[in-house]
N, C-alpha and C. Protein backbone atom coordinates (compact mmCIF):
# COMPACT_ATOMS: atom_id res chain seq x y z
N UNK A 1 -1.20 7.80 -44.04
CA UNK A 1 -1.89 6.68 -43.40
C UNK A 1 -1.11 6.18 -42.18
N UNK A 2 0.10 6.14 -42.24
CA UNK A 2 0.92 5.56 -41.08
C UNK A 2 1.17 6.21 -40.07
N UNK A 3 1.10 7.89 -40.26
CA UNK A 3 0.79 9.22 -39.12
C UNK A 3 -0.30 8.52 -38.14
N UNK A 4 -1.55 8.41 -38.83
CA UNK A 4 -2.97 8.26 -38.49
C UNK A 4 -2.95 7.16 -37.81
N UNK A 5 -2.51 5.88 -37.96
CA UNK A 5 -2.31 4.74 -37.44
C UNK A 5 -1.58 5.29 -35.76
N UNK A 6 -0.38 5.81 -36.22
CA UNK A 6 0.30 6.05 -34.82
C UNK A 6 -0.62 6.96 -33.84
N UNK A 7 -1.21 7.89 -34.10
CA UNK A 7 -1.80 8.68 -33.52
C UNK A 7 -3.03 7.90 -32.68
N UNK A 8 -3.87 7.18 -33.56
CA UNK A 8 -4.65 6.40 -32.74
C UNK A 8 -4.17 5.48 -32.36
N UNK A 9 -2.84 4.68 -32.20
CA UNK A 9 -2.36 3.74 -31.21
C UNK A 9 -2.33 4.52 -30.13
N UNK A 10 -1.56 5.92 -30.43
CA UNK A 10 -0.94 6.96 -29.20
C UNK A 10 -1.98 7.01 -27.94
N UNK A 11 -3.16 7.31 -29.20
CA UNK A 11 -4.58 8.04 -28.05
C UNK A 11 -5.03 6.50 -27.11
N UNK A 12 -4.66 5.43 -27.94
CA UNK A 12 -5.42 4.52 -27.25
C UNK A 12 -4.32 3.55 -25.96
N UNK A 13 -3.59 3.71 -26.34
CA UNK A 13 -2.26 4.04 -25.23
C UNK A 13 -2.13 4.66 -24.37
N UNK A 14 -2.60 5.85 -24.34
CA UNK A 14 -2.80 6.75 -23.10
C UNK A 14 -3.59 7.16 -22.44
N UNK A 15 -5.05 6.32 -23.32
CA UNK A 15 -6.40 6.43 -22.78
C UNK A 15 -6.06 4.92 -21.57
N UNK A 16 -5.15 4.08 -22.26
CA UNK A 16 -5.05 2.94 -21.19
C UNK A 16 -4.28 2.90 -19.82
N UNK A 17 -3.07 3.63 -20.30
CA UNK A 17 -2.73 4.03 -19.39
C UNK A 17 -3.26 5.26 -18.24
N UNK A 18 -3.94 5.98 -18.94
CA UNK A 18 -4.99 6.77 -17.76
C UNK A 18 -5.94 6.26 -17.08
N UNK A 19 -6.66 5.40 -17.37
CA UNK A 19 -6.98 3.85 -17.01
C UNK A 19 -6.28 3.17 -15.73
N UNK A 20 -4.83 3.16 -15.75
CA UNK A 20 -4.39 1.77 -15.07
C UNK A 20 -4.17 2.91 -13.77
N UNK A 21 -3.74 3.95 -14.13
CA UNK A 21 -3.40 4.85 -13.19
C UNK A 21 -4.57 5.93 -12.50
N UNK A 22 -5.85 5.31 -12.48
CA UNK A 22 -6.73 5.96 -12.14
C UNK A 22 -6.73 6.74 -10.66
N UNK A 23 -6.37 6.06 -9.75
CA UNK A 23 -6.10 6.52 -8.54
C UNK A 23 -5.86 8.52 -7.95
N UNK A 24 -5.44 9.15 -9.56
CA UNK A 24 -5.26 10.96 -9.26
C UNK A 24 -6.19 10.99 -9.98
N UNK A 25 -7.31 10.44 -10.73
CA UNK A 25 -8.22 10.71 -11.12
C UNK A 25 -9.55 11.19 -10.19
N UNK A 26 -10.00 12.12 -10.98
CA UNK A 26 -11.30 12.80 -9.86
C UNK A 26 -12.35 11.76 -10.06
N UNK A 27 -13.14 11.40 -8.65
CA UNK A 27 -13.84 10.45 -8.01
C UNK A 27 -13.42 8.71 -8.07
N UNK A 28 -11.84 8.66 -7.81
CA UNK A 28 -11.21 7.63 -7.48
C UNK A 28 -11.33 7.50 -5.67
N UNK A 29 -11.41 6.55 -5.46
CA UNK A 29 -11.04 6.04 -3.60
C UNK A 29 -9.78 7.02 -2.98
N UNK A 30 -9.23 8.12 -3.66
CA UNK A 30 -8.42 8.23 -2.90
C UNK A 30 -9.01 9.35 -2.14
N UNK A 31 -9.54 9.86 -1.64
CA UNK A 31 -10.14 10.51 -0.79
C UNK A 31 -10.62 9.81 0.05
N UNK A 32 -10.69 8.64 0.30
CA UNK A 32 -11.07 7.43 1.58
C UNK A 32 -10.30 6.80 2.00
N UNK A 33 -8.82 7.08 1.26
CA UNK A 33 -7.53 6.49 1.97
C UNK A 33 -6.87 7.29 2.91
N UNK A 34 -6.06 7.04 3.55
CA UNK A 34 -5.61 7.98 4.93
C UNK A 34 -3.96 7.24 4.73
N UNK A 35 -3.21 8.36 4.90
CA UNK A 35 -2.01 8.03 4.86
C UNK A 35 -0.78 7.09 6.30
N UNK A 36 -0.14 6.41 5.49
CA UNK A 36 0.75 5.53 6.24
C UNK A 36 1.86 6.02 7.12
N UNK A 37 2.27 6.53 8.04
CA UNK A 37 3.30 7.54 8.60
C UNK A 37 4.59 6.46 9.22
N UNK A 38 5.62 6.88 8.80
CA UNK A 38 6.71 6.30 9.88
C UNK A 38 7.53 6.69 10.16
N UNK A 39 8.25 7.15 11.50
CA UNK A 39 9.18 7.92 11.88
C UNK A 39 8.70 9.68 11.45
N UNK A 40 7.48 9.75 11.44
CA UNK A 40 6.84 11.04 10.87
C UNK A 40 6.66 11.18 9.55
N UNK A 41 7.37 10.21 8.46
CA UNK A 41 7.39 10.44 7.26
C UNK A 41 6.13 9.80 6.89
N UNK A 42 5.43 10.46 5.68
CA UNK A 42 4.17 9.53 5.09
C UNK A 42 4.60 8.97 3.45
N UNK A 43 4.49 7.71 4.11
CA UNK A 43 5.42 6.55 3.20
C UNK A 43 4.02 6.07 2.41
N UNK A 44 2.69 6.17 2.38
CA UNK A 44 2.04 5.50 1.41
C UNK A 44 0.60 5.94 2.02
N UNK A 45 0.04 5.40 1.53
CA UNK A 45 -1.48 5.68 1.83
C UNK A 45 -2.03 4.14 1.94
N UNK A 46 -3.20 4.16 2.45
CA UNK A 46 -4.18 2.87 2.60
C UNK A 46 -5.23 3.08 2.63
N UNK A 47 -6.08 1.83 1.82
CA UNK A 47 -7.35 2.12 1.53
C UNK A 47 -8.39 1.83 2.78
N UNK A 48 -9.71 1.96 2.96
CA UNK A 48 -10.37 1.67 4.33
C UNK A 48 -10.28 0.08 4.45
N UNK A 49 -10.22 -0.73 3.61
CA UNK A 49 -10.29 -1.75 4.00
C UNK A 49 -8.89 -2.55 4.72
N UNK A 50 -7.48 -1.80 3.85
CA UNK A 50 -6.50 -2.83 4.71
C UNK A 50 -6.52 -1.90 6.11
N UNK A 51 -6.72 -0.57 6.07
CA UNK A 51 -6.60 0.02 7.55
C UNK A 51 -7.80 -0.81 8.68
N UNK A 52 -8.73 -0.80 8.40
CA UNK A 52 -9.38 -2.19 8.55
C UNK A 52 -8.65 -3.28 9.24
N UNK A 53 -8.42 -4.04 8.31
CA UNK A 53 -7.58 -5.49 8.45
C UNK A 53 -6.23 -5.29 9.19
N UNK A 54 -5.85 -3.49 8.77
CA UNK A 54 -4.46 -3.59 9.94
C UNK A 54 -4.72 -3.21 11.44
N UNK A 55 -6.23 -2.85 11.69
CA UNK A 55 -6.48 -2.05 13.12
C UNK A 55 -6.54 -3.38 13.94
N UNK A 56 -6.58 -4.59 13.49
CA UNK A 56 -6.82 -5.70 13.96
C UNK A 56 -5.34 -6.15 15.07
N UNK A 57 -4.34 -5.85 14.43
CA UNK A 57 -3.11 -5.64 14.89
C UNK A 57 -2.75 -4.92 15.94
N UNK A 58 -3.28 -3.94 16.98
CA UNK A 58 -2.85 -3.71 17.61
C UNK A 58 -1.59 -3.55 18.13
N UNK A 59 -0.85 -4.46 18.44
CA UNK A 59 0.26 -4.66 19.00
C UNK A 59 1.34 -4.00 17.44
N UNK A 60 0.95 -4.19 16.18
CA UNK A 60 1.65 -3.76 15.71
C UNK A 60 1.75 -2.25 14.71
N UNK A 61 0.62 -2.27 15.00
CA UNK A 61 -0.20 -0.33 14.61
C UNK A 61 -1.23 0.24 14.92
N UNK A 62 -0.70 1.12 14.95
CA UNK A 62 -1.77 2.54 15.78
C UNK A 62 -2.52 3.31 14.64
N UNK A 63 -4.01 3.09 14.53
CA UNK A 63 -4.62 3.77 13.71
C UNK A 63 -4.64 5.22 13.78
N UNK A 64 -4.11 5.70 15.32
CA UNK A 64 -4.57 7.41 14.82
C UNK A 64 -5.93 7.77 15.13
N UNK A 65 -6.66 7.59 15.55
CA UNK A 65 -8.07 7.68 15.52
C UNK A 65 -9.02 7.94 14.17
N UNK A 66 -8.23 7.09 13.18
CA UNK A 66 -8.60 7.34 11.88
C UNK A 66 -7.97 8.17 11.07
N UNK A 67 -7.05 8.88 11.64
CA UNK A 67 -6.01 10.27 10.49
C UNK A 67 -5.43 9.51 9.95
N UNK A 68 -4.17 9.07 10.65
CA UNK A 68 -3.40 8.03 9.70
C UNK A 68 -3.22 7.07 10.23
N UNK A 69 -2.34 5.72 10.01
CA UNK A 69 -1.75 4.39 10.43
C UNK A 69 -0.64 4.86 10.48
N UNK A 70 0.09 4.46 11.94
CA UNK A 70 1.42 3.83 12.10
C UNK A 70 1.46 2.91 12.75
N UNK A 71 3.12 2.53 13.65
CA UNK A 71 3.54 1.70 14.21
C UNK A 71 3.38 2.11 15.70
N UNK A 72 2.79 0.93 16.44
CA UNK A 72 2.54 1.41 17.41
C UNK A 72 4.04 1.39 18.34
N UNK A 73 4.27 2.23 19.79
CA UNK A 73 5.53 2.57 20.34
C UNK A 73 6.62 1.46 20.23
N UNK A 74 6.02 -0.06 20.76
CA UNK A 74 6.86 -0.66 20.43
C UNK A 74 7.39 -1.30 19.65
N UNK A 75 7.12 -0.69 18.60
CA UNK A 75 7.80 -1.15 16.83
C UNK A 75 8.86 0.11 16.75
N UNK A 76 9.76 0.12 18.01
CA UNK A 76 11.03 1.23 17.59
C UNK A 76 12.27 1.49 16.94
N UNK A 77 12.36 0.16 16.11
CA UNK A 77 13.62 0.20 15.51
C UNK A 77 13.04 -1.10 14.17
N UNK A 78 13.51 -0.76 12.97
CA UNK A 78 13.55 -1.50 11.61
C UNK A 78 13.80 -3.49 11.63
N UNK A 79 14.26 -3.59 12.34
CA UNK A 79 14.01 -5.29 12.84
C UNK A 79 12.70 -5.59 13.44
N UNK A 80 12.37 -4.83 14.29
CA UNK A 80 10.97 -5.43 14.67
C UNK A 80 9.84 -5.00 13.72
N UNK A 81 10.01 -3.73 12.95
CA UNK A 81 8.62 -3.34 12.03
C UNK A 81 8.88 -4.76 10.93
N UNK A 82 10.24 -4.81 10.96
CA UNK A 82 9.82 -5.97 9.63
C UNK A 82 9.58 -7.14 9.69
N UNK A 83 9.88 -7.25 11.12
CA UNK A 83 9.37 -9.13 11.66
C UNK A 83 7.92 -8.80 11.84
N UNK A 84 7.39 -7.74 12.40
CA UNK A 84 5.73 -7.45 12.28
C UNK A 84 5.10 -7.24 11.30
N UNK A 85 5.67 -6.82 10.19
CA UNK A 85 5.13 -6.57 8.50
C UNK A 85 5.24 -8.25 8.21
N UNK A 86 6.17 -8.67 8.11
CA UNK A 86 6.08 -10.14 7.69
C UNK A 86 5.28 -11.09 8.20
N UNK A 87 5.08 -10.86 9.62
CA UNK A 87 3.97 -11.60 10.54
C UNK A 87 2.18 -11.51 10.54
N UNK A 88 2.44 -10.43 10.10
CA UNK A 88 0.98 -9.80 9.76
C UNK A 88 0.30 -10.02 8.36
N UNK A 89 1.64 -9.75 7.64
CA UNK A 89 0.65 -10.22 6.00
C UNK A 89 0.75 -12.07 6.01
N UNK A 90 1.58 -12.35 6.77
CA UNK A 90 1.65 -13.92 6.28
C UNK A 90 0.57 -14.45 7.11
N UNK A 91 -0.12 -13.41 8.10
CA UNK A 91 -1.48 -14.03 9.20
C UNK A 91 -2.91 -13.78 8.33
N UNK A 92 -2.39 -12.51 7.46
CA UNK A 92 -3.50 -11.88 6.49
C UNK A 92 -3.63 -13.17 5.03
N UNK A 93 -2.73 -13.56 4.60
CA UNK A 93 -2.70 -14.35 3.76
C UNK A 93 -3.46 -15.94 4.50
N UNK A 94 -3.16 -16.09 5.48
CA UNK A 94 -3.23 -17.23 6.00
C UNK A 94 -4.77 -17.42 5.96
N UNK A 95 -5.27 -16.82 6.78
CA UNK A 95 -6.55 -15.64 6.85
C UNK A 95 -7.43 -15.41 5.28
N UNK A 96 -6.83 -15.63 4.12
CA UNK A 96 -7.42 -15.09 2.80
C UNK A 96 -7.96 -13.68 3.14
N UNK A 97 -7.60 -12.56 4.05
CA UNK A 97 -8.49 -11.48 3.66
C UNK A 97 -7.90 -10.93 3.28
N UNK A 98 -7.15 -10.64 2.33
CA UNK A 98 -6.74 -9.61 1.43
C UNK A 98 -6.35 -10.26 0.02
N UNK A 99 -6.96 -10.22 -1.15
CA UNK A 99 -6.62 -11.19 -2.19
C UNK A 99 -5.43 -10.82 -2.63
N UNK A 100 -5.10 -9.95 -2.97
CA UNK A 100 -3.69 -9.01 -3.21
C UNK A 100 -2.58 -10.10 -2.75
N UNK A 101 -2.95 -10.69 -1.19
CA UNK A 101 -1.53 -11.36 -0.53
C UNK A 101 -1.79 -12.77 -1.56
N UNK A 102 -2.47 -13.13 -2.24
CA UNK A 102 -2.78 -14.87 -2.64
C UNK A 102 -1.41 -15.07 -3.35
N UNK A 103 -1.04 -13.87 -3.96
CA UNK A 103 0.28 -14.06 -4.95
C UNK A 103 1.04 -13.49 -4.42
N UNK A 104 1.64 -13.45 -3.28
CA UNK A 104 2.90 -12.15 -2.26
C UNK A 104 3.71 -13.59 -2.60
N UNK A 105 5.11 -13.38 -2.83
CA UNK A 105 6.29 -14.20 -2.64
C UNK A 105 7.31 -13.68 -1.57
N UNK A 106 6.61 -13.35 -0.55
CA UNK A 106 7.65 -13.13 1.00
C UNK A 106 8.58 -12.27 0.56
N UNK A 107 8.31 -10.63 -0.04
CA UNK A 107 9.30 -9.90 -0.11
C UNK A 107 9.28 -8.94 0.89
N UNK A 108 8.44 -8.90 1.58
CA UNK A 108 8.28 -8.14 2.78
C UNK A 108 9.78 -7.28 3.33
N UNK A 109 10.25 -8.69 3.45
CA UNK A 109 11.44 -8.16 4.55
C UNK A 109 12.47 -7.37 3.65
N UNK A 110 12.53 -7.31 2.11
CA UNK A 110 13.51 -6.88 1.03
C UNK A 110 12.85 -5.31 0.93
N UNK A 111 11.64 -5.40 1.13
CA UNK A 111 10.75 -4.09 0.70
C UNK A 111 10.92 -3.16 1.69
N UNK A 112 10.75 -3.42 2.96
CA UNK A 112 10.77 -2.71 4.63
C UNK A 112 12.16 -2.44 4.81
N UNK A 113 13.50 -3.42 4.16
CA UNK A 113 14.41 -3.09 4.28
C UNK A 113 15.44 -1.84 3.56
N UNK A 114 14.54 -2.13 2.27
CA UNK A 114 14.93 -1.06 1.17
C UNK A 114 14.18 0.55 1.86
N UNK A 115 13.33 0.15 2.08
CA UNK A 115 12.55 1.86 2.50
C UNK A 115 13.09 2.27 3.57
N UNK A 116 13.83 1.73 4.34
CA UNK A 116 14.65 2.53 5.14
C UNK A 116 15.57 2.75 5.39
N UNK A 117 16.41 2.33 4.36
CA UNK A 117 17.86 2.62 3.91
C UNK A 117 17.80 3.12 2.45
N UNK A 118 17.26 4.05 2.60
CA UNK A 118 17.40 5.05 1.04
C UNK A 118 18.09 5.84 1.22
């Protein structure tokens, strides 16, 4: 009896977790996301809507003509991408268009800093 118990916790555990992680699942959004590039590297992907909300930016990224998002020329060095990452979601938050930012606690600059000193 206590096999049987574990086994269907197991299945229902990993049915949840296949669930939370849907995104490599076949007919998930990720085939409508287009990847994030910086310094040539592709650091993440984005969905149509923040590429969207980031084409608005100009001054601080270059859509690519839709392939991917980066930084546009003059975001050339890690101080200015992260004063423009911080400037942009705190304009996006300000803004309410992205619900995601309603709960951001300004880690921006810890996050942009970590990814490029790995």
């Amino acid at each position: 009896m206590l096999l049987k118990s574990k086994c269907q916790w197991s299945e229902k555990a990993k049915l949840l977790l296949k669930n939370l992680n849907n995104f490599a699942n076949e007919g998930s959004s990720q085939k409508h996301c287009i990847p994030l590039v910086v310094d040539d590297c592709n650091v993440g992907i984005l969905s149509p809507l923040v590429v969207k909300l980031l084409s608005s930016y100009t001054h601080v990224f270059d859509t690519k003509d839709g392939k991917y998002v980066t930084f546009c020329k003059e975001m050339d060095d890690q101080e200015k991408r992260t004063k423009a990452v911080a400037e942009v979601t705190e304009d996006l938050r300000k803004k309410e268009a992205y619900s995601s930012l309603k709960g951001w606690r300004d880690e921006v600059g810890i996050y942009i800093h970590m990814m490029y000193n790995r």
